[in-house]
Protein backbone atom coordinates (compact mmCIF):
# COMPACT_ATOMS: atom_id res chain seq x y z
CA UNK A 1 82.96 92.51 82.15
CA UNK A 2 84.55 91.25 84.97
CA UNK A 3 85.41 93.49 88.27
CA UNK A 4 88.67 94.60 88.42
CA UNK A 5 90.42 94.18 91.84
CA UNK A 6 93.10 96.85 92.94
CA UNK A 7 95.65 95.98 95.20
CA UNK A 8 95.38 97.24 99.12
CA UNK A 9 98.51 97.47 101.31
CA UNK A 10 99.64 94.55 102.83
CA UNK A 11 98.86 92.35 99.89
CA UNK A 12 94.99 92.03 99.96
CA UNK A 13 92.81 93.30 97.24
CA UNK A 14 89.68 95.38 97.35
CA UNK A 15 86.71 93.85 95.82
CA UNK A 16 83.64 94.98 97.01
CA UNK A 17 82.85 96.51 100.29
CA UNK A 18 84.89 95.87 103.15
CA UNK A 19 84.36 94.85 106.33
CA UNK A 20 84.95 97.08 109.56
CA UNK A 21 86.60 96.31 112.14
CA UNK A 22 83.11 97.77 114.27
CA UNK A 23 79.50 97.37 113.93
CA UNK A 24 76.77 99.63 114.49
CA UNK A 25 74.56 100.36 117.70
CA UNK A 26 72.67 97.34 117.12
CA UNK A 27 75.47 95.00 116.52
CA UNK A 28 75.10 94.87 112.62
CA UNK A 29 78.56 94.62 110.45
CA UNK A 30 79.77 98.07 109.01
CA UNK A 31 81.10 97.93 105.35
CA UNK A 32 82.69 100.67 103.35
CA UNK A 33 83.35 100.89 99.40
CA UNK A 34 86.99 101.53 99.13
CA UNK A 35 89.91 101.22 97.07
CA UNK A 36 92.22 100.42 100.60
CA UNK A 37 93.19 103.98 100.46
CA UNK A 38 91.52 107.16 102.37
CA UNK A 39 91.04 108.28 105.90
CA UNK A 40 88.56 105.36 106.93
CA UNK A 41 90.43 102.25 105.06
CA UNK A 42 93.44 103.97 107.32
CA UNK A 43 90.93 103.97 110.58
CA UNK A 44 90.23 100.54 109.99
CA UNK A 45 93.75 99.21 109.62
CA UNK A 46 94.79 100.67 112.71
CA UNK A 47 91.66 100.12 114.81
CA UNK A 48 92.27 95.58 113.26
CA UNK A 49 96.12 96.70 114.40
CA UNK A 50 94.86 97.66 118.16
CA UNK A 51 92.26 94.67 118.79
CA UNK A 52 94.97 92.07 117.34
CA UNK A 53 97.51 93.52 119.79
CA UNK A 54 95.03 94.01 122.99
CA UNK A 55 94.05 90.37 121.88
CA UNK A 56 97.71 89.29 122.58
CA UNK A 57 98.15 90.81 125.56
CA UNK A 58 94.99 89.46 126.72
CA UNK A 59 96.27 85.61 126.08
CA UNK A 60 99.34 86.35 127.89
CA UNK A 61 97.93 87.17 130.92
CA UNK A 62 95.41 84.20 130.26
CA UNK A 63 98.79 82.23 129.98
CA UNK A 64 100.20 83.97 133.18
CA UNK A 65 97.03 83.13 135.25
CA UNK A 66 96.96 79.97 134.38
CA UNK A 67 100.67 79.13 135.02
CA UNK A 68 101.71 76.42 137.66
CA UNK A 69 102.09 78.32 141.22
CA UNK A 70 100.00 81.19 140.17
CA UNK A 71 97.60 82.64 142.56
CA UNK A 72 94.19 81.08 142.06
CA UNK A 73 92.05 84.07 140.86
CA UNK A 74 88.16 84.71 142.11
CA UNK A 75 84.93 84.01 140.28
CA UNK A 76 84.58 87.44 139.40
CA UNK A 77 88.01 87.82 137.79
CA UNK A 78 87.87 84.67 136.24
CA UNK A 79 84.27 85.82 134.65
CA UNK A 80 86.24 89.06 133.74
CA UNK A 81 88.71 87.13 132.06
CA UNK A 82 85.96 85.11 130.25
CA UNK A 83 84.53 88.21 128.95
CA UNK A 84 87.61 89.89 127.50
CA UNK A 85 88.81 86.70 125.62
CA UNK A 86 85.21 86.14 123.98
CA UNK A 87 85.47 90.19 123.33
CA UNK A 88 89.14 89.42 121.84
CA UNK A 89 87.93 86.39 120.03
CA UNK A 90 85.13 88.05 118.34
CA UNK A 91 87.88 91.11 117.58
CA UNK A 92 90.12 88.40 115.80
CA UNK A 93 87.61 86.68 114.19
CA UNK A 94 86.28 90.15 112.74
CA UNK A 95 89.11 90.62 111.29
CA UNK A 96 90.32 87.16 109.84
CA UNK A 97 86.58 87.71 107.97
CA UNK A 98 87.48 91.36 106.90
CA UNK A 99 90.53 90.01 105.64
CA UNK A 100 89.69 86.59 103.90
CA UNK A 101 86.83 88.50 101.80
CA UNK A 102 90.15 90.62 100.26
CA UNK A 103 92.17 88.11 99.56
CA UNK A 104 92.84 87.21 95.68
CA UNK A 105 91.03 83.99 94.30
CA UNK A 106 93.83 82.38 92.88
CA UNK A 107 91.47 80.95 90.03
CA UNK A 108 90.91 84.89 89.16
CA UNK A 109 94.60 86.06 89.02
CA UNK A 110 95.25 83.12 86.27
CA UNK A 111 92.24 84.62 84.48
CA UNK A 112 93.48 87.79 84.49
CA UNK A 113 96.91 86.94 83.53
């Protein structure tokens, strides 16, 4: 028998464990068994919400540095900046992962149908 999917907010579909937006102490991935729904599915979708947005305002001030006429910023800035868009990066990436593993095989929903 096949696993059945169930439908998550924002149109993705649980189908296993998930992938969190966090790992543990030693840099391992976190996964939780979920349905989308309960207090840590919640957690997650809020904490992906927060590291997409912080991403964006990272690459804006990227942007902003990097714009004609703007003061030229020292190596220890620049190394700062380095380090929060790799941080961001890895954030984004996280979640496009999380995400993709959700999404509905299109093969599978003509199966079902």
């Amino acid at each position: 028998m096949a696993e059945r999917a169930t439908q998550e907010p924002g149109g993705l579909t649980a189908q296993g464990p998930r992938l969190l937006p966090w790992t543990t102490e030693g840099g391992h991935p976190c996964y939780l068994s979920t349905d989308g729904q309960g207090y840590l599915a919640n957690l997650a979708d809020n904490i992906e919400a927060i590291q997409l947005g912080m991403g964006e305002d990272l690459l804006g001030y990227a942007r902003d540095t990097m714009a004609p006429d703007t003061k030229t910023l020292s190596a220890t800035e620049y190394r700062w900046l380095a380090r929060r868009l790799t941080e961001a990066l890895s954030d984004a990436l996280r979640v496009a992962d999380s995400r993709g593993q959700r999404l509905t095989d299109p093969e599978e929903v003509t199966e079902d149908a």
